[in-house]
PDB file of N, CA and C in Angstrom:
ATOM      1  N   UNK A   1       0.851  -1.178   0.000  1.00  0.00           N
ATOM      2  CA  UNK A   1       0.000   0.000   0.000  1.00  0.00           C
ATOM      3  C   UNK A   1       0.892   1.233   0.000  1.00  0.00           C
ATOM      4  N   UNK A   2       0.216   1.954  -0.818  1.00  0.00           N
ATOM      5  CA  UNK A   2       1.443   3.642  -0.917  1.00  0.00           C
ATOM      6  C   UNK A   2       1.556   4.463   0.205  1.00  0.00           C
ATOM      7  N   UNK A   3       2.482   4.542   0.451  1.00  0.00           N
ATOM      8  CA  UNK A   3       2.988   5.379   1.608  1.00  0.00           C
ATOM      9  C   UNK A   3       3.274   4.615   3.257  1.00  0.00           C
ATOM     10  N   UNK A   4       2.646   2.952   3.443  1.00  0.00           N
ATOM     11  CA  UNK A   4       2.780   2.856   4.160  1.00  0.00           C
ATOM     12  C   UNK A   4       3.981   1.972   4.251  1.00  0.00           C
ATOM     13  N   UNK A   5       4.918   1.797   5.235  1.00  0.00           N
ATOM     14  CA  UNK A   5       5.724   0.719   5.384  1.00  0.00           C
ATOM     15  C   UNK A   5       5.895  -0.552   6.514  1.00  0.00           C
ATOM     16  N   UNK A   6       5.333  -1.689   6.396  1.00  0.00           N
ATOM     17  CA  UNK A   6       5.790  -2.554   7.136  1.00  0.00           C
ATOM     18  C   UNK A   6       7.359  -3.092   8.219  1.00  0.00           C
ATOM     19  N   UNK A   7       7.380  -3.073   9.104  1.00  0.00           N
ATOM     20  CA  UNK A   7       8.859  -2.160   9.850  1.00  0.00           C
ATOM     21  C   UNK A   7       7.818  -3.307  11.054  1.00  0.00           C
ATOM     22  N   UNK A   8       9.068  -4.108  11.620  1.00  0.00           N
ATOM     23  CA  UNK A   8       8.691  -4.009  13.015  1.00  0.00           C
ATOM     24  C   UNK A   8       7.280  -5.048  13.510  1.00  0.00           C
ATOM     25  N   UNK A   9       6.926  -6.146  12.880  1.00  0.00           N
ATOM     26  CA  UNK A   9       5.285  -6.439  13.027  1.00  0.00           C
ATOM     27  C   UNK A   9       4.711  -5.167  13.296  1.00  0.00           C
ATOM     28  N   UNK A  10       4.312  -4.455  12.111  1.00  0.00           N
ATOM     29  CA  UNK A  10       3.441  -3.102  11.962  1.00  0.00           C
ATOM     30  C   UNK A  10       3.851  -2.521  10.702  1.00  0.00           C
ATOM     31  N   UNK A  11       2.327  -2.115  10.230  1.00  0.00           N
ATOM     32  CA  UNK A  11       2.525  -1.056   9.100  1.00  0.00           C
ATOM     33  C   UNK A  11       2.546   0.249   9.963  1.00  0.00           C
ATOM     34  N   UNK A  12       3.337   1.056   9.143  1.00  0.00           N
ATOM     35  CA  UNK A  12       3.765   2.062   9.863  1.00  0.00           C
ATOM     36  C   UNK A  12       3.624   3.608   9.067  1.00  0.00           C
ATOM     37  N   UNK A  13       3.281   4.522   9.162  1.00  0.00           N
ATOM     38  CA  UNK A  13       3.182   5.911   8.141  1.00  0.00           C
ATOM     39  C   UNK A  13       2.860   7.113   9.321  1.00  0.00           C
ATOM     40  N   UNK A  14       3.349   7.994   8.644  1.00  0.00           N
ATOM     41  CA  UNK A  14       3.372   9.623   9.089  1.00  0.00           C
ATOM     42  C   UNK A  14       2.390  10.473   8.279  1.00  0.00           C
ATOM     43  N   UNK A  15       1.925  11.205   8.394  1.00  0.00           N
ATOM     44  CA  UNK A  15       1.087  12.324   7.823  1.00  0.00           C
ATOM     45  C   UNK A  15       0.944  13.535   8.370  1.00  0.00           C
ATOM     46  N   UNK A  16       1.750  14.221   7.491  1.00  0.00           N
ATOM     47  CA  UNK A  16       2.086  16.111   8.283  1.00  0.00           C
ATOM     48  C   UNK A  16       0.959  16.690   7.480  1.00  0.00           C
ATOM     49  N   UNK A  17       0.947  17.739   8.432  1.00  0.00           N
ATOM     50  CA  UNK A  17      -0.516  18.668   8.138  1.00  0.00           C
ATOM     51  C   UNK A  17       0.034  20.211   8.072  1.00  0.00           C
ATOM     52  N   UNK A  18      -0.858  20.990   8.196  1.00  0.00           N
ATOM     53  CA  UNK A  18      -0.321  22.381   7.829  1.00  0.00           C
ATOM     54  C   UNK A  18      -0.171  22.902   9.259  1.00  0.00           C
ATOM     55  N   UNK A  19      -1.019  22.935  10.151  1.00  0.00           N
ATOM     56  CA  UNK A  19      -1.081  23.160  11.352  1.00  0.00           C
ATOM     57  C   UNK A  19      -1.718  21.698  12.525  1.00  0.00           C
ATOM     58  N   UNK A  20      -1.217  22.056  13.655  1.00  0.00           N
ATOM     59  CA  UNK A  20      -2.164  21.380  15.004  1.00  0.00           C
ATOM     60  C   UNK A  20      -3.598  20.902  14.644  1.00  0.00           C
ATOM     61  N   UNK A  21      -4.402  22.728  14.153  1.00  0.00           N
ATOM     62  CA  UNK A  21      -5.713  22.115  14.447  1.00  0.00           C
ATOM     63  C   UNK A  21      -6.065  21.179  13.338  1.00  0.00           C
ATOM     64  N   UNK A  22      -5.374  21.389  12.079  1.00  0.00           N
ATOM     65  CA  UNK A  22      -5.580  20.156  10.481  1.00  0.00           C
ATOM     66  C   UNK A  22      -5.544  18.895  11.071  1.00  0.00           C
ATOM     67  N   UNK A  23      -3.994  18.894  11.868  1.00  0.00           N
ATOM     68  CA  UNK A  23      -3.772  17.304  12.280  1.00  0.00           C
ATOM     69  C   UNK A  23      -4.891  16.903  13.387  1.00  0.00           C
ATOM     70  N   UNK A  24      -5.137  17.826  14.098  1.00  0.00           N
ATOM     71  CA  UNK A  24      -6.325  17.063  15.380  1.00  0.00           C
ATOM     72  C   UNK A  24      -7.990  16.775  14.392  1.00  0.00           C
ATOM     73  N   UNK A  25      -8.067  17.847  13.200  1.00  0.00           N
ATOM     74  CA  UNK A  25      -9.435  17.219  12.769  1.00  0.00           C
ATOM     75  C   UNK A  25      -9.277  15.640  12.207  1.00  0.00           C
ATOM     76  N   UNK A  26      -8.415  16.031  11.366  1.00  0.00           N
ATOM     77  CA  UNK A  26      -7.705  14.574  10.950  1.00  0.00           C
ATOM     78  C   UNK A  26      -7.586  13.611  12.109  1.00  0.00           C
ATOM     79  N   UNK A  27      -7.066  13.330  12.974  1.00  0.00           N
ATOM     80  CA  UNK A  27      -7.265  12.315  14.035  1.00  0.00           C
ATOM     81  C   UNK A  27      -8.906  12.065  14.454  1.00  0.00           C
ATOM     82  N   UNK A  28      -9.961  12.895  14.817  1.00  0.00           N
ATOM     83  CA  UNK A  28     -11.007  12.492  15.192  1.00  0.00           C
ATOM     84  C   UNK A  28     -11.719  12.063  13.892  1.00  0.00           C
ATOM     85  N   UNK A  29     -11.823  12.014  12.860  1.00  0.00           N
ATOM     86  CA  UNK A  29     -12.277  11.646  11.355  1.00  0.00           C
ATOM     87  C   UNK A  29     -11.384   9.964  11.826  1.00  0.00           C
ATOM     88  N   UNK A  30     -10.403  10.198  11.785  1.00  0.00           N
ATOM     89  CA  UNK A  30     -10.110   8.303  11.869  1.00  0.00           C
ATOM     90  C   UNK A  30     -10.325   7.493  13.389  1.00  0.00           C
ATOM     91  N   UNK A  31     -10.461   8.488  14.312  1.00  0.00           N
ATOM     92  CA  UNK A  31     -10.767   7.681  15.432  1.00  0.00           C
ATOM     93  C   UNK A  31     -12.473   7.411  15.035  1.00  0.00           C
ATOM     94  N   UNK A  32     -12.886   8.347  14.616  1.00  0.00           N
ATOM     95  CA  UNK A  32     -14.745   7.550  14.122  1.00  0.00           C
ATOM     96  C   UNK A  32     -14.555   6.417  13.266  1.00  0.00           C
ATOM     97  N   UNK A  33     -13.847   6.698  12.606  1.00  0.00           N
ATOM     98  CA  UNK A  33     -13.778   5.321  11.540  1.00  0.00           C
ATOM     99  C   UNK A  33     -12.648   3.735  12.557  1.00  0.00           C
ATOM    100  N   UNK A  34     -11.960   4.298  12.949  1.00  0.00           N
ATOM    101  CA  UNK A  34     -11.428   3.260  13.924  1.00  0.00           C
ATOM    102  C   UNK A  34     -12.404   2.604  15.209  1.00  0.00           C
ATOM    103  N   UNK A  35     -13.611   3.401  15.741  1.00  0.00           N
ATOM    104  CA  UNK A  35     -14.284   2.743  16.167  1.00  0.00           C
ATOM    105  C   UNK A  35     -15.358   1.846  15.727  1.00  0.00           C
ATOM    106  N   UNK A  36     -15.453   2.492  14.523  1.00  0.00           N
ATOM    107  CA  UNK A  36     -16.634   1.575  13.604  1.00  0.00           C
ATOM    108  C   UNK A  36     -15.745   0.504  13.056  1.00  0.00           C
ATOM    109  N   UNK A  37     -14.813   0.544  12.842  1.00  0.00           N
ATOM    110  CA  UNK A  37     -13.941  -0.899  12.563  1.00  0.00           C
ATOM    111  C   UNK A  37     -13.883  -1.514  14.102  1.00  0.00           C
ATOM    112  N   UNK A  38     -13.845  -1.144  14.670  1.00  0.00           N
ATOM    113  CA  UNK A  38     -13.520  -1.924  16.150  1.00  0.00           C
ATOM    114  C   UNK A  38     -11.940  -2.515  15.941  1.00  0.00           C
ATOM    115  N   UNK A  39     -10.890  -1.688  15.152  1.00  0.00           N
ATOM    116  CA  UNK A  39      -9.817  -2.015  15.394  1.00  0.00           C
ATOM    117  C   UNK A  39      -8.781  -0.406  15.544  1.00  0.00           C
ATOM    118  N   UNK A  40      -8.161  -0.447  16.593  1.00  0.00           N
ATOM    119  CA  UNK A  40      -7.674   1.071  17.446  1.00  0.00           C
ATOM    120  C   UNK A  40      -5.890   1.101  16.913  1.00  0.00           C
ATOM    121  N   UNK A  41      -5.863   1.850  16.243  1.00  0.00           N
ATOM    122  CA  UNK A  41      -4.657   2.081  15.904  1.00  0.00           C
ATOM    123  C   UNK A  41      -3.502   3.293  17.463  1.00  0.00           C
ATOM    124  N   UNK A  42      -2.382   2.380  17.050  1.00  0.00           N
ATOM    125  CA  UNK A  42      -1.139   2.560  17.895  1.00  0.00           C
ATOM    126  C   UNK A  42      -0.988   4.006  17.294  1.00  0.00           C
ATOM    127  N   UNK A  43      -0.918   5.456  17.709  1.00  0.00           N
ATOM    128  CA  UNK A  43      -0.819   6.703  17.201  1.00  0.00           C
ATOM    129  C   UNK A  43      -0.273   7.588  17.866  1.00  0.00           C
ATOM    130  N   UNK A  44       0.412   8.588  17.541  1.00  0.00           N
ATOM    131  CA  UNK A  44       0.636   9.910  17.935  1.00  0.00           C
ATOM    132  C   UNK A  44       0.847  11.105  17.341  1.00  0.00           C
ATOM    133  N   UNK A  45       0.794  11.990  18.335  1.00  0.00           N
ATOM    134  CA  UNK A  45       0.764  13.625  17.465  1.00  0.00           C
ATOM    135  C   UNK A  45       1.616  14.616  18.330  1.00  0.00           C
ATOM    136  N   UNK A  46       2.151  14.712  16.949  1.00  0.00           N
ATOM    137  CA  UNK A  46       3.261  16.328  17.620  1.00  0.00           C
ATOM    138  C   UNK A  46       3.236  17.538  16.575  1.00  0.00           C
ATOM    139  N   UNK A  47       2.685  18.287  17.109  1.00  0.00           N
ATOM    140  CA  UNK A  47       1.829  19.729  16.596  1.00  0.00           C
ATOM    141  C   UNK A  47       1.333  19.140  14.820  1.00  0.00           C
ATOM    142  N   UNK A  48       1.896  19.150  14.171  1.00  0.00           N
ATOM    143  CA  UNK A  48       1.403  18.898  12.571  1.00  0.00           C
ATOM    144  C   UNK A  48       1.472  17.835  12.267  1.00  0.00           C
ATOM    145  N   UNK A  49       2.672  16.885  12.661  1.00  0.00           N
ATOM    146  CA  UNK A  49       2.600  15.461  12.056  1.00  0.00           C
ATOM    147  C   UNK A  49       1.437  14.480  13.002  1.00  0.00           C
ATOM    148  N   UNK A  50       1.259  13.140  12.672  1.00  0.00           N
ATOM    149  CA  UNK A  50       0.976  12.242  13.164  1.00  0.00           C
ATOM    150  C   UNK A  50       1.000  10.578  12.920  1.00  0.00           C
ATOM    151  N   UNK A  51       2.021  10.188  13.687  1.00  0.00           N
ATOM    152  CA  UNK A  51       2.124   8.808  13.033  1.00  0.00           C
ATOM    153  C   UNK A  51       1.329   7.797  13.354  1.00  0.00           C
ATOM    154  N   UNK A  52       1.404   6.786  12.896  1.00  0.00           N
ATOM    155  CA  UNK A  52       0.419   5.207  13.211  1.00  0.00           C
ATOM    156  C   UNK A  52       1.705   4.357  13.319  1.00  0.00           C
ATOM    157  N   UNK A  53       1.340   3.346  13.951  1.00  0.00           N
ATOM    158  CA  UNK A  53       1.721   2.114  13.880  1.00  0.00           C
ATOM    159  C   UNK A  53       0.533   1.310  13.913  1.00  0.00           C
ATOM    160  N   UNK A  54       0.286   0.390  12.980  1.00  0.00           N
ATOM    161  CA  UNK A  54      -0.854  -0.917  12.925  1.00  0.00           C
ATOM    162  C   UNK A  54      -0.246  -2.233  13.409  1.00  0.00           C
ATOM    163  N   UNK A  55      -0.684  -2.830  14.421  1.00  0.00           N
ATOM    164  CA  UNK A  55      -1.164  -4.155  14.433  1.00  0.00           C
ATOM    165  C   UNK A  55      -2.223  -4.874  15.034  1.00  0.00           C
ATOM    166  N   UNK A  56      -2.254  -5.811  15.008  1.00  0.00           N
ATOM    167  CA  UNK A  56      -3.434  -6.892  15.344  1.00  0.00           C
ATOM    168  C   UNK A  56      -3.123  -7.354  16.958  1.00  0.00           C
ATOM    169  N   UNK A  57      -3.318  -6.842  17.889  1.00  0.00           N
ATOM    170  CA  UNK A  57      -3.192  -7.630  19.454  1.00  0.00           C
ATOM    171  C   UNK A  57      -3.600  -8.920  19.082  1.00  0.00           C
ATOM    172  N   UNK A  58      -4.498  -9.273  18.839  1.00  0.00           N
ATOM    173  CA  UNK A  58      -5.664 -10.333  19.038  1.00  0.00           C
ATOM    174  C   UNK A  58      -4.309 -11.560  18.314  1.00  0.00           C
ATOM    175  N   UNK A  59      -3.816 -11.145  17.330  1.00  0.00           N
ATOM    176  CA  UNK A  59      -3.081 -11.947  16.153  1.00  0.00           C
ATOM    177  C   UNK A  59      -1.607 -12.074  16.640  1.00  0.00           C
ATOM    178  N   UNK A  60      -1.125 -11.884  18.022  1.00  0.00           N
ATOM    179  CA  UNK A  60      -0.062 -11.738  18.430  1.00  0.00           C
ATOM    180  C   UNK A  60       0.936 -10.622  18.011  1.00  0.00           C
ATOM    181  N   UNK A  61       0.123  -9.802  17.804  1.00  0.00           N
ATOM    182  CA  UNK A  61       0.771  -8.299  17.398  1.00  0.00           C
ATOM    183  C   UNK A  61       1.868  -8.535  16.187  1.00  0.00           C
ATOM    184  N   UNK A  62       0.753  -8.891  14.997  1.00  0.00           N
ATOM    185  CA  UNK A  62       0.981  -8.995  13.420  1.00  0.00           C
ATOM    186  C   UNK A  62       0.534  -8.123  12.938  1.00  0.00           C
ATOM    187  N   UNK A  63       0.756  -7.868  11.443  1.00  0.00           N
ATOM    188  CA  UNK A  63      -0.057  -7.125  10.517  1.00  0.00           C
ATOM    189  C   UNK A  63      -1.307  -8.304  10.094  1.00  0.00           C
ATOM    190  N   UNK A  64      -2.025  -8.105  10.041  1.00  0.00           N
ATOM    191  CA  UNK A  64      -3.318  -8.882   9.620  1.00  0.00           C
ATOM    192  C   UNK A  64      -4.223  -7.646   8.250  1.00  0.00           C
ATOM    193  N   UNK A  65      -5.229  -8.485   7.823  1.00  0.00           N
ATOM    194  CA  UNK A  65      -6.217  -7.240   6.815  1.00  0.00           C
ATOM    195  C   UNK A  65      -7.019  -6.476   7.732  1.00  0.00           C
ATOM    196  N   UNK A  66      -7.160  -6.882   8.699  1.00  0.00           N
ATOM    197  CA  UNK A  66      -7.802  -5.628   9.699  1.00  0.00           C
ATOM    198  C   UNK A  66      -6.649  -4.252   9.740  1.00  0.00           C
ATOM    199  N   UNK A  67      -5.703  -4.325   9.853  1.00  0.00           N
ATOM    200  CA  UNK A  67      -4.534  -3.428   9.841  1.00  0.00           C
ATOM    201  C   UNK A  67      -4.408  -2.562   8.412  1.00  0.00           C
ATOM    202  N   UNK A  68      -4.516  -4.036   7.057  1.00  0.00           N
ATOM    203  CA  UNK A  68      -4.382  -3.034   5.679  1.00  0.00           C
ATOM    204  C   UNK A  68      -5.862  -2.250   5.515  1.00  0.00           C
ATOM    205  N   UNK A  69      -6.611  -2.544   5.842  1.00  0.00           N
ATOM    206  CA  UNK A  69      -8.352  -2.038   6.198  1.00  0.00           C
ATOM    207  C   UNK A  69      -8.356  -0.947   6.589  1.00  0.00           C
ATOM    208  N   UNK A  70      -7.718  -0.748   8.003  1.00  0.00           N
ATOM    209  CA  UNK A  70      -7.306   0.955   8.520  1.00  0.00           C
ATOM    210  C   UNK A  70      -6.690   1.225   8.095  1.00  0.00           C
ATOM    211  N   UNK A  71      -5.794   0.853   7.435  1.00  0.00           N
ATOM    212  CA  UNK A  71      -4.456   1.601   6.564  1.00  0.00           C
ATOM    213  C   UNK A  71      -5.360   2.133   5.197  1.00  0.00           C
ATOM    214  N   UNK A  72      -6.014   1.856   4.457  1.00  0.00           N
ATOM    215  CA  UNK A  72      -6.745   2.046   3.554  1.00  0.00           C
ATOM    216  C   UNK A  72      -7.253   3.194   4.051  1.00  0.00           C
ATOM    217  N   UNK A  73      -8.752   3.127   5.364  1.00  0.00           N
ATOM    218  CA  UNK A  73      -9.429   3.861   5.435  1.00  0.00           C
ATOM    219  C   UNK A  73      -8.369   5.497   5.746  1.00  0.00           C
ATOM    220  N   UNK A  74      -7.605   5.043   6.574  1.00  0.00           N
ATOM    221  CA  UNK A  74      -6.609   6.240   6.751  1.00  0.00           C
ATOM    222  C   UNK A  74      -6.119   7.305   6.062  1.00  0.00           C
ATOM    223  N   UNK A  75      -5.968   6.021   4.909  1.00  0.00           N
ATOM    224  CA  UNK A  75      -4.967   7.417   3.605  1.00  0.00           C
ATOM    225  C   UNK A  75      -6.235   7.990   2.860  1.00  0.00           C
ATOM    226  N   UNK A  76      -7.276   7.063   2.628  1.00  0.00           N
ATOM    227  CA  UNK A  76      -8.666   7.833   1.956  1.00  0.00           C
ATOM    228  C   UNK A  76      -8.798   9.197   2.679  1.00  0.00           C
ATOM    229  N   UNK A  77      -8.974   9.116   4.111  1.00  0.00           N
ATOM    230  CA  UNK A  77      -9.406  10.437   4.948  1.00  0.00           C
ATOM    231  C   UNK A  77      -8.192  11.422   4.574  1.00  0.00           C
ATOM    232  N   UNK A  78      -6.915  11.103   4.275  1.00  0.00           N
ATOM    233  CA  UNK A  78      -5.742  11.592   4.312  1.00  0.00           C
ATOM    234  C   UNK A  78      -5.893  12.638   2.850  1.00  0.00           C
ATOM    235  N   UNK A  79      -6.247  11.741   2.053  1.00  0.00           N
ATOM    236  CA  UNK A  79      -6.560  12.637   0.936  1.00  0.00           C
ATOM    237  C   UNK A  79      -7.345  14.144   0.468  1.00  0.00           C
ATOM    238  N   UNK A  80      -8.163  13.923   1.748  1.00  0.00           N
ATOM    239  CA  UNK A  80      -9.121  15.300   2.049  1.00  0.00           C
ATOM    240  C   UNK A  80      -8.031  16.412   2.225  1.00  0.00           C
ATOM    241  N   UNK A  81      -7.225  16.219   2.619  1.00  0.00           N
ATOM    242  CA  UNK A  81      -6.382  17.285   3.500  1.00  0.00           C
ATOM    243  C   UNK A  81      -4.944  17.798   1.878  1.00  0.00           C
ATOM    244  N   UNK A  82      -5.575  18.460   1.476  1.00  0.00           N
ATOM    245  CA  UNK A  82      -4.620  18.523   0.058  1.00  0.00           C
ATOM    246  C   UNK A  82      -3.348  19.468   0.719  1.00  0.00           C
ATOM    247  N   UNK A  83      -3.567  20.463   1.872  1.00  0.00           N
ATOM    248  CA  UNK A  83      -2.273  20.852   2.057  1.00  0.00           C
ATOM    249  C   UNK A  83      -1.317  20.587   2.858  1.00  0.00           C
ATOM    250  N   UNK A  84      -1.405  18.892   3.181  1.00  0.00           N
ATOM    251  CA  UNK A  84      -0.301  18.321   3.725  1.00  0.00           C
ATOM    252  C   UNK A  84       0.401  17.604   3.001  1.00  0.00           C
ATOM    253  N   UNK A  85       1.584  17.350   3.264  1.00  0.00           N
ATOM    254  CA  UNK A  85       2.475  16.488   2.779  1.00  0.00           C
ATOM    255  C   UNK A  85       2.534  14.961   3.274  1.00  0.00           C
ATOM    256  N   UNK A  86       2.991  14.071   2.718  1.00  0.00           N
ATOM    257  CA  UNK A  86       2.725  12.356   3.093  1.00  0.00           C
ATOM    258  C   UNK A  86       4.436  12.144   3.031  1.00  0.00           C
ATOM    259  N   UNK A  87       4.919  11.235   4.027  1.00  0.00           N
ATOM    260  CA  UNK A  87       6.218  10.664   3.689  1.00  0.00           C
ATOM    261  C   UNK A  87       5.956   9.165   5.028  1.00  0.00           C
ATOM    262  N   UNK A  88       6.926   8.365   3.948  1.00  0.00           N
ATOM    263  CA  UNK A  88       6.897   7.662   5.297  1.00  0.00           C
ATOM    264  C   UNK A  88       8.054   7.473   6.222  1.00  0.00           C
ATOM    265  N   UNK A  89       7.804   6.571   7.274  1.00  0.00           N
ATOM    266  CA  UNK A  89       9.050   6.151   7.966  1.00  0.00           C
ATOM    267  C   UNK A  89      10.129   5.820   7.577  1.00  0.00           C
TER     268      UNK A  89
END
C-alpha cells in the first residue's frame, strides 16, 4: 500500500498537516472510523505530524487485513487534506 511501510510487526506511516488544528481534525475523522472498525490504531501527534503504527493484538501483534483495512481507510481520509504532505518512515 502507498505510503505505508511494514517495519517491526506493523505497518507504519506519518502524515504532516499544515497546522495542530488540520492534524487534530484529521485524528477524530479516523478515530470515528477506527471505532466503527472496532480495530484502534497505535498513534501519535506532535503539533502537525501524526504517526500510526498498525497491528493486530488479538493476532499476536501482526499485521493482519484488519490493519491493511485501517491503513486504507486512513490514507482515503488523508486525501481530504490537500495541504499536507505524506512521507513515510
Amino acid at each position: 500500500m502507498a505510503g505505508w511501510t511494514e517495519k517491526d510487526n506493523a505497518l507504519q506511516a506519518e502524515f504532516q498537516f499544515k497546522n495542530f488544528q488540520e492534524a487534530f481534525a484529521f485524528m477524530t475523522e479516523v478515530a470515528i472510523v477506527a471505532e466503527k472498525q472496532n480495530h484502534h490504531p497505535n498513534w501519535s501527534n506532535v503539533w502537525n505530524t501524526v504517526s500510526f503504527s498498525l497491528c493486530t493484538h488479538d493476532a499476536d501483534n501482526t499485521v493482519t487485513e484488519k490493519d491493511h483495512t485501517l491503513a486504507s481507510a486512513i490514507s482515503q481520509i488523508y486525501k481530504k487534506y490537500t495541504t499536507g504532505s505524506y512521507y513515510r518512515l
